[in-house]
PDB file of N, CA and C in Angstrom:
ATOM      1  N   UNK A   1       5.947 -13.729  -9.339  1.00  0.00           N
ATOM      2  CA  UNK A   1       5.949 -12.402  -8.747  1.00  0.00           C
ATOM      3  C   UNK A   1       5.378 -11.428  -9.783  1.00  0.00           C
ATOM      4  N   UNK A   2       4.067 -10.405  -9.334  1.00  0.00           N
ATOM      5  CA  UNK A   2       3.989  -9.503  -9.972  1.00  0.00           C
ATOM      6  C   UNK A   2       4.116  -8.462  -9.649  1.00  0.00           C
ATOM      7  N   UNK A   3       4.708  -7.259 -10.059  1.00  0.00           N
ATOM      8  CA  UNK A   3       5.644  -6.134  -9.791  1.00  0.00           C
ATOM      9  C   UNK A   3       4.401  -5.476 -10.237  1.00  0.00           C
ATOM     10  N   UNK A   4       4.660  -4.644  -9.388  1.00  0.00           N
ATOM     11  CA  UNK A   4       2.938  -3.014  -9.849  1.00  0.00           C
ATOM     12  C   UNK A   4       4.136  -1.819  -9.715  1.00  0.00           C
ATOM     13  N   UNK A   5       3.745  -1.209 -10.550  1.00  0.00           N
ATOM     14  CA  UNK A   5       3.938   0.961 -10.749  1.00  0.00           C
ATOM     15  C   UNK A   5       3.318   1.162  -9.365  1.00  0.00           C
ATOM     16  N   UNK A   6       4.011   2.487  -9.019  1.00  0.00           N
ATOM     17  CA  UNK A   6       3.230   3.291  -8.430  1.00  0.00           C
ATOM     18  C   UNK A   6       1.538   3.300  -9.405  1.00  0.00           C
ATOM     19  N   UNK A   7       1.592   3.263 -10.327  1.00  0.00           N
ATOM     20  CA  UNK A   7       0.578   4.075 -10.278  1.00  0.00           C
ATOM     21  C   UNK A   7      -0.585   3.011 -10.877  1.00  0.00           C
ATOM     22  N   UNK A   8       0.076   1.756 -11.245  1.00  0.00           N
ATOM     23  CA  UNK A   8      -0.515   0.487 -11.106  1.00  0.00           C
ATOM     24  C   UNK A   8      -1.196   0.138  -9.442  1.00  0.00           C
ATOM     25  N   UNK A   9      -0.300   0.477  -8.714  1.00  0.00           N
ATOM     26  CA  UNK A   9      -0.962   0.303  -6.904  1.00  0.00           C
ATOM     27  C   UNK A   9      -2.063   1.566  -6.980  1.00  0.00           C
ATOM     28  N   UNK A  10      -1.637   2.351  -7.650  1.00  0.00           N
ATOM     29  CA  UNK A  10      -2.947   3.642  -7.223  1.00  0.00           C
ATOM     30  C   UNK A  10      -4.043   3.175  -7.572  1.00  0.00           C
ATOM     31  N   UNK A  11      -4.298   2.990  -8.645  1.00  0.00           N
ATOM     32  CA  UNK A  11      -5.526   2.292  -9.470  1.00  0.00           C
ATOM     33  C   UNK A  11      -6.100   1.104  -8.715  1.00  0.00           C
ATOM     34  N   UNK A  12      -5.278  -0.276  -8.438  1.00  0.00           N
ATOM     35  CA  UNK A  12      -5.327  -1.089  -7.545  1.00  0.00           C
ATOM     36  C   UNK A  12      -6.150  -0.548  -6.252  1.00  0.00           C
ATOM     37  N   UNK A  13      -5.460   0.241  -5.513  1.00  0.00           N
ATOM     38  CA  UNK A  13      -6.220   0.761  -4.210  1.00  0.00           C
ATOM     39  C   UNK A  13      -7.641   1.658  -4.283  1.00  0.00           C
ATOM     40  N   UNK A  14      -7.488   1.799  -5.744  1.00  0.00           N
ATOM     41  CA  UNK A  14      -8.317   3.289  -6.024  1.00  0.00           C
ATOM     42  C   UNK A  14      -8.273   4.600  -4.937  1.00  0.00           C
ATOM     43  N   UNK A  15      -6.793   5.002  -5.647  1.00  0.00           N
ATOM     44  CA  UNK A  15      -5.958   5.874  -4.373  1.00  0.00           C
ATOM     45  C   UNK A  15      -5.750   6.566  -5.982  1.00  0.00           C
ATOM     46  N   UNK A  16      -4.809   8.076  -5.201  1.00  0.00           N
ATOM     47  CA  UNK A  16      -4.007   8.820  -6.379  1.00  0.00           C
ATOM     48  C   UNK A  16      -3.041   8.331  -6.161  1.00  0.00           C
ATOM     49  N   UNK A  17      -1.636   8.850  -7.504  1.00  0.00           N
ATOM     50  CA  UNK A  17      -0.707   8.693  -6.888  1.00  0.00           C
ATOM     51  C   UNK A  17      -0.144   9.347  -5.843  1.00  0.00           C
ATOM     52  N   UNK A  18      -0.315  10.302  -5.911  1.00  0.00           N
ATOM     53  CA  UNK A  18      -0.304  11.305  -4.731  1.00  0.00           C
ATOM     54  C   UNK A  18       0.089  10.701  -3.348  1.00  0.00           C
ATOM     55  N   UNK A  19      -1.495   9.893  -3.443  1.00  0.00           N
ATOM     56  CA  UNK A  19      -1.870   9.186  -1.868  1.00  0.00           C
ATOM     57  C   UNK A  19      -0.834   8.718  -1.587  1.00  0.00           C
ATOM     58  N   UNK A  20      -0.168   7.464  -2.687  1.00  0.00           N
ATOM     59  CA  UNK A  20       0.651   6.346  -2.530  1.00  0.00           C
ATOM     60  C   UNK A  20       1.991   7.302  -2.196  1.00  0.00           C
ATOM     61  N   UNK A  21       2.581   8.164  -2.988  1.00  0.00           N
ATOM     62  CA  UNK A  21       3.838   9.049  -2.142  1.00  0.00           C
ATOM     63  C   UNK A  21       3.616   9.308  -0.894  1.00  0.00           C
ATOM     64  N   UNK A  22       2.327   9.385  -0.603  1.00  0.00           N
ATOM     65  CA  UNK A  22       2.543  10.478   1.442  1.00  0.00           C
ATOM     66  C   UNK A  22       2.551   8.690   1.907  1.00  0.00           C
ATOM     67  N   UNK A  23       1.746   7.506   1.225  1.00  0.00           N
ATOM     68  CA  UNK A  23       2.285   6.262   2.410  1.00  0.00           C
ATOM     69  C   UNK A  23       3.401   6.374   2.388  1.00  0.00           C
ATOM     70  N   UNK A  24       4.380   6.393   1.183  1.00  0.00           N
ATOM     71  CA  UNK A  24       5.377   6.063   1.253  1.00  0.00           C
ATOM     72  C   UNK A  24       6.428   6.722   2.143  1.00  0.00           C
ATOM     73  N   UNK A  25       5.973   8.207   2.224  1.00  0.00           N
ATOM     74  CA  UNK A  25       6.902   8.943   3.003  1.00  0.00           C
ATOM     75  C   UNK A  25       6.673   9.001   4.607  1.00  0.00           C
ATOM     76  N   UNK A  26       5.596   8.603   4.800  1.00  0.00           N
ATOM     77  CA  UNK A  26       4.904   8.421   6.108  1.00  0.00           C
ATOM     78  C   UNK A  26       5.409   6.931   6.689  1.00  0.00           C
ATOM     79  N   UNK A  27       6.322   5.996   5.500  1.00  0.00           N
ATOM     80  CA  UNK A  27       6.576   4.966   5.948  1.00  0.00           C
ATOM     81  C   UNK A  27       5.160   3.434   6.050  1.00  0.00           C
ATOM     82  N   UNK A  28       3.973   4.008   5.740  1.00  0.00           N
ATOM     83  CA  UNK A  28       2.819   3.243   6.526  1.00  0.00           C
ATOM     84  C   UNK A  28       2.556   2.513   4.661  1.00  0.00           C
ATOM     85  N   UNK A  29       3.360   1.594   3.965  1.00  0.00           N
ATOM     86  CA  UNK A  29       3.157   1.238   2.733  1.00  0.00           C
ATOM     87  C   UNK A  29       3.263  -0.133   2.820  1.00  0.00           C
ATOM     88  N   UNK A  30       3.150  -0.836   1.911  1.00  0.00           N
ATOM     89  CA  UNK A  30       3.479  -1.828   1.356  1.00  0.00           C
ATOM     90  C   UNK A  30       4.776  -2.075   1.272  1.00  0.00           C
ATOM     91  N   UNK A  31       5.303  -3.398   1.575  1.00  0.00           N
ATOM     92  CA  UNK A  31       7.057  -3.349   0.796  1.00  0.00           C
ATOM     93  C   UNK A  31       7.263  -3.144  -0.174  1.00  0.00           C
ATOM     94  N   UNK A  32       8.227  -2.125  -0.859  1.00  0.00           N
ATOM     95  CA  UNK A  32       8.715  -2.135  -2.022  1.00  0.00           C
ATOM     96  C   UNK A  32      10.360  -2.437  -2.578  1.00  0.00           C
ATOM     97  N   UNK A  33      10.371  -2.661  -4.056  1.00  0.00           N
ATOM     98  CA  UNK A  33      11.565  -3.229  -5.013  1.00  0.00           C
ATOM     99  C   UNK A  33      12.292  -2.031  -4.825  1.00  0.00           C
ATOM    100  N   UNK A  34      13.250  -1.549  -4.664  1.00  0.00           N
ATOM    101  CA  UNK A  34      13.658  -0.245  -5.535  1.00  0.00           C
ATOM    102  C   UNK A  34      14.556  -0.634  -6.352  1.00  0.00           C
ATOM    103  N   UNK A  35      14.046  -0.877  -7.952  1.00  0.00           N
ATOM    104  CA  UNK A  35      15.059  -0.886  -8.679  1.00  0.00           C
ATOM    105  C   UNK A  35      16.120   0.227  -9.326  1.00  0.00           C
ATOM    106  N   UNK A  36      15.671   1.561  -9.234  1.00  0.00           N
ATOM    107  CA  UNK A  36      16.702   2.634  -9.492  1.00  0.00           C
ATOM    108  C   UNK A  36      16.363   3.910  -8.668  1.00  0.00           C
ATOM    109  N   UNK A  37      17.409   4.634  -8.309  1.00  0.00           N
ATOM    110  CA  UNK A  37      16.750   5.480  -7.245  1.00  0.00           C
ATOM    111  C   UNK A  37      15.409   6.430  -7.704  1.00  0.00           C
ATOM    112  N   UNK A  38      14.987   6.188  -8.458  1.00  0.00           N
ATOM    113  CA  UNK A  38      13.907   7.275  -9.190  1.00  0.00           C
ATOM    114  C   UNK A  38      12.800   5.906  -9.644  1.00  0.00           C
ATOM    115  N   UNK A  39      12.841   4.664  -9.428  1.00  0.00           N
ATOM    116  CA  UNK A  39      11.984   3.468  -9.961  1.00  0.00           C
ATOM    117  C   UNK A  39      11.981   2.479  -8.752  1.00  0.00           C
ATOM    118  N   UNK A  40      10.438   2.848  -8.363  1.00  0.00           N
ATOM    119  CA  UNK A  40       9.962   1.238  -7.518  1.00  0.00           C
ATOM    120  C   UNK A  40       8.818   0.596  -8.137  1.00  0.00           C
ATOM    121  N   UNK A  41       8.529  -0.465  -7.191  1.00  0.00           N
ATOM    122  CA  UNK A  41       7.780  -1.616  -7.914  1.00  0.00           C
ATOM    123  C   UNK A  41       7.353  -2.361  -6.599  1.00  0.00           C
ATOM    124  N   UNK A  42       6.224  -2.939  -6.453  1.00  0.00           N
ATOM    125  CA  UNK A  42       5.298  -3.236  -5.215  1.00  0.00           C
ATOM    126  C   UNK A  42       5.237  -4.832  -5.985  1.00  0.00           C
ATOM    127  N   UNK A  43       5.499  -6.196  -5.074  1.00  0.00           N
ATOM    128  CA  UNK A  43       4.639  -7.061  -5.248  1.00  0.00           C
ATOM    129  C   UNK A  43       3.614  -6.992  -4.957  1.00  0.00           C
ATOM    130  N   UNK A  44       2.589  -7.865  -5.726  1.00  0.00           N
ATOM    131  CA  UNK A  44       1.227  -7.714  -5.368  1.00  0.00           C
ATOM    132  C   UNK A  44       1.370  -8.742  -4.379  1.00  0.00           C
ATOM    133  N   UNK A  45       1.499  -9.481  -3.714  1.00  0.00           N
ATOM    134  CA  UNK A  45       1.541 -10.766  -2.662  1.00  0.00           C
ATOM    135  C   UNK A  45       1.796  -9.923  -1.652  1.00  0.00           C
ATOM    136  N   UNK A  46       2.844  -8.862  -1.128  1.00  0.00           N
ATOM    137  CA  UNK A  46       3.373  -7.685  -0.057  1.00  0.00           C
ATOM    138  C   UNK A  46       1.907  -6.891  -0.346  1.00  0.00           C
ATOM    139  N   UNK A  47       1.359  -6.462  -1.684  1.00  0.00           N
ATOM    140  CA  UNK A  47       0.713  -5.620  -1.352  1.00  0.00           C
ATOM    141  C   UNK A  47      -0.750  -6.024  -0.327  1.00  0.00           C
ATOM    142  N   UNK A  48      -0.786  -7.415  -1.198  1.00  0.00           N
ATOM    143  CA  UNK A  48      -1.959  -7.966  -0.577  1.00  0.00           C
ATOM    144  C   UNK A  48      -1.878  -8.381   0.778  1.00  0.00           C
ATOM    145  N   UNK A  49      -0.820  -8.562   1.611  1.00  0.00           N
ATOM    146  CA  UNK A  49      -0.665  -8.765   2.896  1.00  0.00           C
ATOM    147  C   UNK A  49      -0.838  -7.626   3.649  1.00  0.00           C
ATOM    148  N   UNK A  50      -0.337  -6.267   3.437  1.00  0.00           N
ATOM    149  CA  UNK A  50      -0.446  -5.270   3.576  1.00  0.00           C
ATOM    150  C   UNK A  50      -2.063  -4.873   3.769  1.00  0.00           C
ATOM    151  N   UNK A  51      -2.805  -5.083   2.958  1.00  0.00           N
ATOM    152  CA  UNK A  51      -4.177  -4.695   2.575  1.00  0.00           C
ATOM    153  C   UNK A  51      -4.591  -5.723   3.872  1.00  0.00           C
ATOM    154  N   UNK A  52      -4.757  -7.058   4.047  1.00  0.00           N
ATOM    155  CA  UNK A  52      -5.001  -8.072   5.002  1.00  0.00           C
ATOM    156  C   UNK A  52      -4.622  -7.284   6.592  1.00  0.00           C
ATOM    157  N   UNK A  53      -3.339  -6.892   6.766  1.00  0.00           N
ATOM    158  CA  UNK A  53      -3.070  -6.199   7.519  1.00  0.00           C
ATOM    159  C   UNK A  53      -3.911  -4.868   8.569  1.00  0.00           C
ATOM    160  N   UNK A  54      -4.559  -4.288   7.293  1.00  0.00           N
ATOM    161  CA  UNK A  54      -5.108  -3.242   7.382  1.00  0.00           C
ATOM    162  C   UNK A  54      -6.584  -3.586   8.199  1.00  0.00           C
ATOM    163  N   UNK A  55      -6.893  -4.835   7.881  1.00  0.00           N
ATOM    164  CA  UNK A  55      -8.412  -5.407   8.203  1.00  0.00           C
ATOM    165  C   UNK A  55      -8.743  -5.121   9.501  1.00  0.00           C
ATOM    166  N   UNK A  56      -9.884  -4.513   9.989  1.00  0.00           N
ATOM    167  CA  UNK A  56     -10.654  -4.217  11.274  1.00  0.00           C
ATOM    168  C   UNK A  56     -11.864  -5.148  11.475  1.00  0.00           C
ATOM    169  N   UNK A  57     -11.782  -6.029  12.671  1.00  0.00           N
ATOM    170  CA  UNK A  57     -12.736  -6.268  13.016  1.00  0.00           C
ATOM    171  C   UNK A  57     -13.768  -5.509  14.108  1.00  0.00           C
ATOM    172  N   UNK A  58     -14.891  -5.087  13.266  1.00  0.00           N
ATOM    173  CA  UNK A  58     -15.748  -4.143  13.894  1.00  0.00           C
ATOM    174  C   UNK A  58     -16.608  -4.711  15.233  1.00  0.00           C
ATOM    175  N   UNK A  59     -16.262  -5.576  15.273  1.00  0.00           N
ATOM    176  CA  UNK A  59     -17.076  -6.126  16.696  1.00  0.00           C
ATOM    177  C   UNK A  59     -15.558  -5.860  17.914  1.00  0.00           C
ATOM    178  N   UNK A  60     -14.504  -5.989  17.522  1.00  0.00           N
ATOM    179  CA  UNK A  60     -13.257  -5.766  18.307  1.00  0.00           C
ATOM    180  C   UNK A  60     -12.868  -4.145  18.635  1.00  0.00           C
ATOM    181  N   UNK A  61     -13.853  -3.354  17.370  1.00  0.00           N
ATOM    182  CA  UNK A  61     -13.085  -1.785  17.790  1.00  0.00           C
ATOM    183  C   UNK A  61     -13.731  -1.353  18.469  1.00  0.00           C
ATOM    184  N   UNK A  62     -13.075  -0.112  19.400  1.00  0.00           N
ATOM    185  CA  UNK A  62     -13.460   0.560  20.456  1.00  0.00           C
ATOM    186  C   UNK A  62     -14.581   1.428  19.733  1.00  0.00           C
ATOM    187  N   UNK A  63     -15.729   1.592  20.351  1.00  0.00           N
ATOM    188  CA  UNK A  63     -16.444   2.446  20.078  1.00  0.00           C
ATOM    189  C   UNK A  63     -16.378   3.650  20.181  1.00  0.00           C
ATOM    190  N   UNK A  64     -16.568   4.937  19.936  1.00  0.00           N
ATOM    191  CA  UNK A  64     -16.024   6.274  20.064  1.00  0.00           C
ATOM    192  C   UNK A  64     -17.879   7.072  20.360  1.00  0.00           C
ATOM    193  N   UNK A  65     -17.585   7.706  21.460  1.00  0.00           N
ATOM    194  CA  UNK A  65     -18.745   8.072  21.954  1.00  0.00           C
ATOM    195  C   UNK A  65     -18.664   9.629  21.506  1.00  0.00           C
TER     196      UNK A  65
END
């Protein structure tokens, strides 16, 4: 298991941290550890499923006229 920072996932995504607080508060994140109420930690295996998750196939999306 490898455990990422917030701000280890920011870099990762090439996001701010910023970004990564509104997923988090928006709920739309990755699973996370919470090891103390002020300290989390993202597997990268959750994160990477997450990211997989996210995948669009462009022959499947609706076109927008």
């Amino acid at each position: 298991m490898y455990l990422m920072s917030v701000q280890e996932l920011a870099e990762y995504l090439g996001e701010t941290k910023r970004t990564i607080y509104r997923y988090i508060k928006s709920g739309d994140c990755p699973r996370y550890i919470r090891l103390t109420p002020r300290s989390i930690r993202f597997d990268k295996h959750d994160v990477d499923a997450w990211l997989e998750s996210k995948k669009v196939d462009p022959t499947k999306e609706k076109r927008r006229s």
